[in-house]
C-alpha atoms as a PDB file:
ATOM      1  CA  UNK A   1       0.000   0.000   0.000  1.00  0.00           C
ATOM      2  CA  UNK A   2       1.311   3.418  -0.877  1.00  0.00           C
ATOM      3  CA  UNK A   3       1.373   6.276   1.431  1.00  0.00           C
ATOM      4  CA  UNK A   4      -1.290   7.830  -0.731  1.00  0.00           C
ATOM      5  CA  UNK A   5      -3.363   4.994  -0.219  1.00  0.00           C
ATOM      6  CA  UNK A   6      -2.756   4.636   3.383  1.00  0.00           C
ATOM      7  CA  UNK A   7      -3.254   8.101   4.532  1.00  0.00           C
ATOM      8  CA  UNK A   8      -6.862   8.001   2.467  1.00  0.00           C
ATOM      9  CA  UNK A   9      -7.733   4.606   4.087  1.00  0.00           C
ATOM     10  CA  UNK A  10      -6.932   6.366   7.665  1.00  0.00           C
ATOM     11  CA  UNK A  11      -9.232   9.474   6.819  1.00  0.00           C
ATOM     12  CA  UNK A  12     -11.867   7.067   5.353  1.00  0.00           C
ATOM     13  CA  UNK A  13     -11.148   4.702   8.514  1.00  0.00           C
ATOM     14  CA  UNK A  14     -11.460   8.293  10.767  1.00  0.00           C
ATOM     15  CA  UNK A  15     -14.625   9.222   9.567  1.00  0.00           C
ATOM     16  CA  UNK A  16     -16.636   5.972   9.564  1.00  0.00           C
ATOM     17  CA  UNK A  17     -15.621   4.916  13.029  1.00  0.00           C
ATOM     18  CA  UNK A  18     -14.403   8.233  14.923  1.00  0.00           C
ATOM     19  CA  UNK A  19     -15.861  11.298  13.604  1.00  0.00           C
ATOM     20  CA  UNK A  20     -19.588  12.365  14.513  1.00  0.00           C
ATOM     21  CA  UNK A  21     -21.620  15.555  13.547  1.00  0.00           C
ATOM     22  CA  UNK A  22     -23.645  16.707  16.215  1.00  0.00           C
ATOM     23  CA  UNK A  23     -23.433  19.516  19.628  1.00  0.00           C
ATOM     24  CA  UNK A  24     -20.729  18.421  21.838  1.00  0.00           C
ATOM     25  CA  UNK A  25     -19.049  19.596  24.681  1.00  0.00           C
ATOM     26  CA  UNK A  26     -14.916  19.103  24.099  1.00  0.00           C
ATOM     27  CA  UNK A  27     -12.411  18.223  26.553  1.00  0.00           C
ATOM     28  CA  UNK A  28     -11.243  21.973  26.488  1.00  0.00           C
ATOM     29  CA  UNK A  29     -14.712  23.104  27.360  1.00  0.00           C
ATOM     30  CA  UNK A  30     -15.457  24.485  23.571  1.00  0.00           C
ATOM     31  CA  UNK A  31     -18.682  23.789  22.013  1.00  0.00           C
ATOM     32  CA  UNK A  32     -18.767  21.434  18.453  1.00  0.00           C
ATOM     33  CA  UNK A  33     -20.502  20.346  16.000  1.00  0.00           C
ATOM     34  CA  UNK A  34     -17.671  17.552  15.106  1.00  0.00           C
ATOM     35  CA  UNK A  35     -16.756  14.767  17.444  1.00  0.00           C
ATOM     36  CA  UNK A  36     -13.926  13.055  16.937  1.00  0.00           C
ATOM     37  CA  UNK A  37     -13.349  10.020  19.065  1.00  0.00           C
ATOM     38  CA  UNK A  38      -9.930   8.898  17.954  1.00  0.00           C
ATOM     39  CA  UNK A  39      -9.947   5.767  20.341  1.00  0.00           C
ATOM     40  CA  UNK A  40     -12.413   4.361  18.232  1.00  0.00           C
ATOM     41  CA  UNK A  41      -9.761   4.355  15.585  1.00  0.00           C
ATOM     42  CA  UNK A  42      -6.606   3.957  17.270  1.00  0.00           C
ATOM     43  CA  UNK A  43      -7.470   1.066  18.930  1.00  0.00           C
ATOM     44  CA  UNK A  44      -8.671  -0.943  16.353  1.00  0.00           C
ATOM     45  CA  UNK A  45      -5.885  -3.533  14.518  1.00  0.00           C
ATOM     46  CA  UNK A  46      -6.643  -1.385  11.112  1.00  0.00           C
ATOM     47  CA  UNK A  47      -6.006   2.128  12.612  1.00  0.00           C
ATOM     48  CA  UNK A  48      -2.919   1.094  14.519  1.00  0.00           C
ATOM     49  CA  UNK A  49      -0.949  -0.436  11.422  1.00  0.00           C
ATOM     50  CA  UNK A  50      -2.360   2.807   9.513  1.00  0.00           C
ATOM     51  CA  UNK A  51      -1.267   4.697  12.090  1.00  0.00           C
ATOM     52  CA  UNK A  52       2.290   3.462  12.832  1.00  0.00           C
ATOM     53  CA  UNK A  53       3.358   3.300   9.460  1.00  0.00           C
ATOM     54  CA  UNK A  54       2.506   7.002   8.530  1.00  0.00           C
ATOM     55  CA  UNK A  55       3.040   8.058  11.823  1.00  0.00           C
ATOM     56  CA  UNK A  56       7.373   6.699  11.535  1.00  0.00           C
ATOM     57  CA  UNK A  57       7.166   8.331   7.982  1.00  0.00           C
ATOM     58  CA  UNK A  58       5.765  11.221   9.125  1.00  0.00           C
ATOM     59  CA  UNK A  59       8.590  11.630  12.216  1.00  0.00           C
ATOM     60  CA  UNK A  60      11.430  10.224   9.903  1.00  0.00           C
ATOM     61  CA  UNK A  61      10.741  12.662   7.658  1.00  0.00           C
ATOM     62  CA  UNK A  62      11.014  15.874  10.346  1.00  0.00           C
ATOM     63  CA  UNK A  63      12.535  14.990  13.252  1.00  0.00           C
ATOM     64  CA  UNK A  64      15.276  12.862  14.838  1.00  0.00           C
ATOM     65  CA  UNK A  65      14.034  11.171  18.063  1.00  0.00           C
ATOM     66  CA  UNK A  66      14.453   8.629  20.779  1.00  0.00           C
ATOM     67  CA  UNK A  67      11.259   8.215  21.665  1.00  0.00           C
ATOM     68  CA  UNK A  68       7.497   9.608  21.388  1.00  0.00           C
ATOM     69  CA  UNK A  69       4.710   9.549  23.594  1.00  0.00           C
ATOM     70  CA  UNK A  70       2.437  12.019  25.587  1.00  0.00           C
ATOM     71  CA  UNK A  71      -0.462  12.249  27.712  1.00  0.00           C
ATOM     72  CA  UNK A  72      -2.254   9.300  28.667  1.00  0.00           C
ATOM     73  CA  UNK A  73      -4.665   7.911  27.431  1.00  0.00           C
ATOM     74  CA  UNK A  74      -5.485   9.394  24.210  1.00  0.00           C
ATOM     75  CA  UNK A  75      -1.878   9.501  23.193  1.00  0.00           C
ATOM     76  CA  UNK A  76      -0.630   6.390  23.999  1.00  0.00           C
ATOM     77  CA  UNK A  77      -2.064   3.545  21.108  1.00  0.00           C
ATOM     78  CA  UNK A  78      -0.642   5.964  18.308  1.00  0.00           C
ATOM     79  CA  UNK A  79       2.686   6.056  20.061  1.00  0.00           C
ATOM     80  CA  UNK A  80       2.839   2.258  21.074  1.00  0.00           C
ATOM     81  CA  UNK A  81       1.667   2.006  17.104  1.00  0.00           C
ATOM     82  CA  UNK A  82       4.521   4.068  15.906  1.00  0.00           C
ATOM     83  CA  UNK A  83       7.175   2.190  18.065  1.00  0.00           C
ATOM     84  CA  UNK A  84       6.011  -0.859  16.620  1.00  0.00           C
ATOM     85  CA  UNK A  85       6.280   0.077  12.912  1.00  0.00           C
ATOM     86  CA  UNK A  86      10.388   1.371  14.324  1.00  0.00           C
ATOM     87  CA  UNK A  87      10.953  -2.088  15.253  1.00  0.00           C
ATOM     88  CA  UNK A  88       9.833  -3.742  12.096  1.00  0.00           C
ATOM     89  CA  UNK A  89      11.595  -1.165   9.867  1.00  0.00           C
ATOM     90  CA  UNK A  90      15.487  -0.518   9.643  1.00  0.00           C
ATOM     91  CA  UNK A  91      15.769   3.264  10.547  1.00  0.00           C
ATOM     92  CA  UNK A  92      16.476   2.935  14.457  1.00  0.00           C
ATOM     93  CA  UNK A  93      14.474   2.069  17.436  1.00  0.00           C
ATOM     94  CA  UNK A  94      11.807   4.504  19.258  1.00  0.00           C
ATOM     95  CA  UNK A  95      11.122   3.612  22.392  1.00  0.00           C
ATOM     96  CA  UNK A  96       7.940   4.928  24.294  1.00  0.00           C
ATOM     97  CA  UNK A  97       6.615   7.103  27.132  1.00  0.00           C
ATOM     98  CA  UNK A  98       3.160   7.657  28.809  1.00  0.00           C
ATOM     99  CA  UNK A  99       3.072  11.038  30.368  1.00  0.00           C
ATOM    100  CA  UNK A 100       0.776  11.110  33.429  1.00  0.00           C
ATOM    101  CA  UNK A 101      -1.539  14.289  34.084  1.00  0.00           C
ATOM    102  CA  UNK A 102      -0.316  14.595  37.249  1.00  0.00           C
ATOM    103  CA  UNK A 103       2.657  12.615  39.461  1.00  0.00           C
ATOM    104  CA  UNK A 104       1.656   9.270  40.851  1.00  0.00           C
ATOM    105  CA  UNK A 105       1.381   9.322  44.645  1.00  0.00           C
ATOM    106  CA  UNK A 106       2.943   6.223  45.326  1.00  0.00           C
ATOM    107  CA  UNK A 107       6.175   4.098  44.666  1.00  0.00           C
ATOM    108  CA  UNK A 108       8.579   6.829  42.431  1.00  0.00           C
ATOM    109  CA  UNK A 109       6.301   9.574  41.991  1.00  0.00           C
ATOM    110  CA  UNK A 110       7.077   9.433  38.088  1.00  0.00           C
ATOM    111  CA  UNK A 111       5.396  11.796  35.942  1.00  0.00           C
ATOM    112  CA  UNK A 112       6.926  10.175  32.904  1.00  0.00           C
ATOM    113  CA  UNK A 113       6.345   6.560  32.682  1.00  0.00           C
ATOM    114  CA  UNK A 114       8.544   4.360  30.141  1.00  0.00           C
ATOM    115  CA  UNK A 115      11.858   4.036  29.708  1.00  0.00           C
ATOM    116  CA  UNK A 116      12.306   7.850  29.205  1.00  0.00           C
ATOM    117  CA  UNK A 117      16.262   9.189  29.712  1.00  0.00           C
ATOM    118  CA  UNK A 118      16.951  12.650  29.939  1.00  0.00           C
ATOM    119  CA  UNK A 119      18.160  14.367  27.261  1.00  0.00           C
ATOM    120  CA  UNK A 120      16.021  12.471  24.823  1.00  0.00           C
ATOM    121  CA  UNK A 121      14.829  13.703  21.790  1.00  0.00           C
ATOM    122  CA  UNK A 122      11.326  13.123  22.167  1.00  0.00           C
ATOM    123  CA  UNK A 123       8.430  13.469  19.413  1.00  0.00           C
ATOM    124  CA  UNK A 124       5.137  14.561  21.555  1.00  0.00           C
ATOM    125  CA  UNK A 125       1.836  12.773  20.106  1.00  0.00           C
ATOM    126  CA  UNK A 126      -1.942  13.866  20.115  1.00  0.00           C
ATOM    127  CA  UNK A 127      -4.762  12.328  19.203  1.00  0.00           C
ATOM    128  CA  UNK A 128      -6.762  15.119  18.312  1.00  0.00           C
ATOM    129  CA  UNK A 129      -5.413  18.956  18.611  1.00  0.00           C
ATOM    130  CA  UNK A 130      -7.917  21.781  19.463  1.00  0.00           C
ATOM    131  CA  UNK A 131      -6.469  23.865  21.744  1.00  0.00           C
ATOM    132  CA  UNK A 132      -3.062  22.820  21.834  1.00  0.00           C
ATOM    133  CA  UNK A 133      -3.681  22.068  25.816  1.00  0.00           C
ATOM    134  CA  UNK A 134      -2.668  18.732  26.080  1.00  0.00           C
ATOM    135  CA  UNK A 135       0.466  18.980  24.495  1.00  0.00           C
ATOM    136  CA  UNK A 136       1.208  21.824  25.857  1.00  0.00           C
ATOM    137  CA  UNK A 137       1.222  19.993  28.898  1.00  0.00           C
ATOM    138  CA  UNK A 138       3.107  17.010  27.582  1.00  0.00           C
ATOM    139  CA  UNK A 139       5.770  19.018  26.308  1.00  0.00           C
ATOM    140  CA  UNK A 140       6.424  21.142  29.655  1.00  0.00           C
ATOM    141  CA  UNK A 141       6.600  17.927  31.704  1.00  0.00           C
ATOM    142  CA  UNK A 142       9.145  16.051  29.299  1.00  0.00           C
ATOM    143  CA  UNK A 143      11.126  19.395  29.039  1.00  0.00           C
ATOM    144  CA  UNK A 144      11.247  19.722  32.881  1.00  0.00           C
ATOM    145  CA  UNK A 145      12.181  15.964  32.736  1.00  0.00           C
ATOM    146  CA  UNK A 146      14.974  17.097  30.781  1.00  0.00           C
ATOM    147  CA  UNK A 147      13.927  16.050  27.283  1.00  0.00           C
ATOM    148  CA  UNK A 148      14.223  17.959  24.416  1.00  0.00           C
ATOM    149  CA  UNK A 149      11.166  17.932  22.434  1.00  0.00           C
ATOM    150  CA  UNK A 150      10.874  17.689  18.452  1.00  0.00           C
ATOM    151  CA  UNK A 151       7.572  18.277  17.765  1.00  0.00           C
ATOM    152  CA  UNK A 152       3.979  17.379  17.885  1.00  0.00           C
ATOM    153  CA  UNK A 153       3.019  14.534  16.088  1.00  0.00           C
ATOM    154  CA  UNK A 154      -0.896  14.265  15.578  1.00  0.00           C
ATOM    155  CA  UNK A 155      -3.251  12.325  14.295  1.00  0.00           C
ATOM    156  CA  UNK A 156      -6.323  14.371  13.702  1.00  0.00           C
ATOM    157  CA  UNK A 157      -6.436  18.788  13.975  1.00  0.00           C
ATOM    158  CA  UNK A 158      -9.162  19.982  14.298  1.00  0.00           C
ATOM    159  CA  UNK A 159      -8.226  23.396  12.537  1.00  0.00           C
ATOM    160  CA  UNK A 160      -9.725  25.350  16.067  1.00  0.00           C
ATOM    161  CA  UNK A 161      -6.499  27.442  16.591  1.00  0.00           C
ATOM    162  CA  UNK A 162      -4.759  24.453  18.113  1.00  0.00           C
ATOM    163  CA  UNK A 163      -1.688  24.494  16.379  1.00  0.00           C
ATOM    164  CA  UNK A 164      -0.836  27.877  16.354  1.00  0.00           C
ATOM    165  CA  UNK A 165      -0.772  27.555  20.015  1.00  0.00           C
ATOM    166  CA  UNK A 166       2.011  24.861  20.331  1.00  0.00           C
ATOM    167  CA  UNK A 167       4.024  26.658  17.235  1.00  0.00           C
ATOM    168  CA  UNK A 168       3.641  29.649  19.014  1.00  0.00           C
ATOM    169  CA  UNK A 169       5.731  27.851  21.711  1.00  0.00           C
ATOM    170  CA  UNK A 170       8.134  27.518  18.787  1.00  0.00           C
ATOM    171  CA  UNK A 171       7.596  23.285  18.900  1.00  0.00           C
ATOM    172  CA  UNK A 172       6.416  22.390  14.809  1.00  0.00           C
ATOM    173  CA  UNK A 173       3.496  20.243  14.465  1.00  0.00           C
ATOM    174  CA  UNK A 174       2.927  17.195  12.065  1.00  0.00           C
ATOM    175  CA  UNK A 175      -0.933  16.049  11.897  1.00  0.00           C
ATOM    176  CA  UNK A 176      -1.664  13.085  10.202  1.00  0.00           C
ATOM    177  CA  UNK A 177      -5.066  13.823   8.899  1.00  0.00           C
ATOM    178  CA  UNK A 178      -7.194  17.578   9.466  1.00  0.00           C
ATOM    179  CA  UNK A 179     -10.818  18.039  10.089  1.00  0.00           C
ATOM    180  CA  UNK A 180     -11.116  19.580   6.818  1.00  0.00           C
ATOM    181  CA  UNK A 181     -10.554  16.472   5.157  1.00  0.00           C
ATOM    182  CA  UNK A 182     -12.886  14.182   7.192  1.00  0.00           C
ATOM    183  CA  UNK A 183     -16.104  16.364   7.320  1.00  0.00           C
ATOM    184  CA  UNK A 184     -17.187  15.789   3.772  1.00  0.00           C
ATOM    185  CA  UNK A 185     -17.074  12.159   4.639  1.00  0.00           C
ATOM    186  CA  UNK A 186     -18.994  11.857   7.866  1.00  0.00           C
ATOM    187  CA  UNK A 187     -22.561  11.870   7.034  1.00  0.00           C
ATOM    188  CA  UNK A 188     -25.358  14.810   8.093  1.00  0.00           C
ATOM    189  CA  UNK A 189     -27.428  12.262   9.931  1.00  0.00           C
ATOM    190  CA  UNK A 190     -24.539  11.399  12.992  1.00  0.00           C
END
């Protein structure tokens, strides 16, 4: 399958089992009329091979990195997916991180789960950008953890001002797939 191909089959895969039209409260408290659960598609066998294959292309093609990851839970099956497709290919290994909203109050207190180093070059990943929030908040916690972050890897935008947020914190962003392109194919009816 060509990258063409693949990146249409995630769209089409996005908008038949993630994307809904409707009024809907977001996680950042903004009102929508698109709803994009990305777990839907992450989660499922199709989206992750989808996902990790343009996902390493995508990060290959941008950044140099040690490992990707960001804040549980929405980010982690798109970076397990991309590790994954590192392992199979012959370009070097990324290893993975799960960034916790807030430090665990038992055992080491980590914020960071993984196996997370400082001074790794570190590719943050969202599932869906609207504010920027999230990985915002990623990308303060690895940098006070002494990473050095990349960019923002994501797998849907949803074109709300997002991304100008995190590139106004001078990090680039790389988004898989934008709401533009999914909202001619979700029907009027969801």
């Amino acid at each position: 399958m060509t990258e063409q191909t693949e990146h249409t089959h995630l769209v089409n895969l996005l908008a038949t089992l993630s994307a809904r039209r409707g009024q809907f409260t977001l996680a950042s408290g903004k009102q929508s009329t698109l709803y994009v659960d990305a777990r839907l598609t992450t989660m499922s066998p199709e989206g992750l091979i989808l996902i990790g294959n343009l996902g390493l292309k995508a990060i290959r093609g941008s950044w140099m990195a040690d490992s990707i990851g960001g804040l549980t839970l929405g980010a982690d099956p798109i970076a397990y997916a991309v590790a994954y497709a590192s392992a199979l290919g012959k370009s070097g290994l990324l290893r993975t991180v799960t960034v916790r909203k807030e430090a665990k109050k038992h055992g080491a207190g980590k914020l960071i789960e993984g196996p997370f180093q400082s001074g790794d070059r570190v590719v943050i990943v969202e599932d869906v950008i609207t504010t920027g929030g999230s990985a915002l908040q990623a990308i303060r916690a690895v940098q006070e953890a002494g990473g050095v972050v990349q960019g923002v890897l994501a797998l849907v935008d949803r074109q709300e001002g997002g991304r100008e947020a995190i590139e106004g914190a001078g990090i680039s962003v790389i988004s898989l797939v934008t709401a533009q392109e999914l909202l001619p194919l979700i029907p009027s009816s969801q």
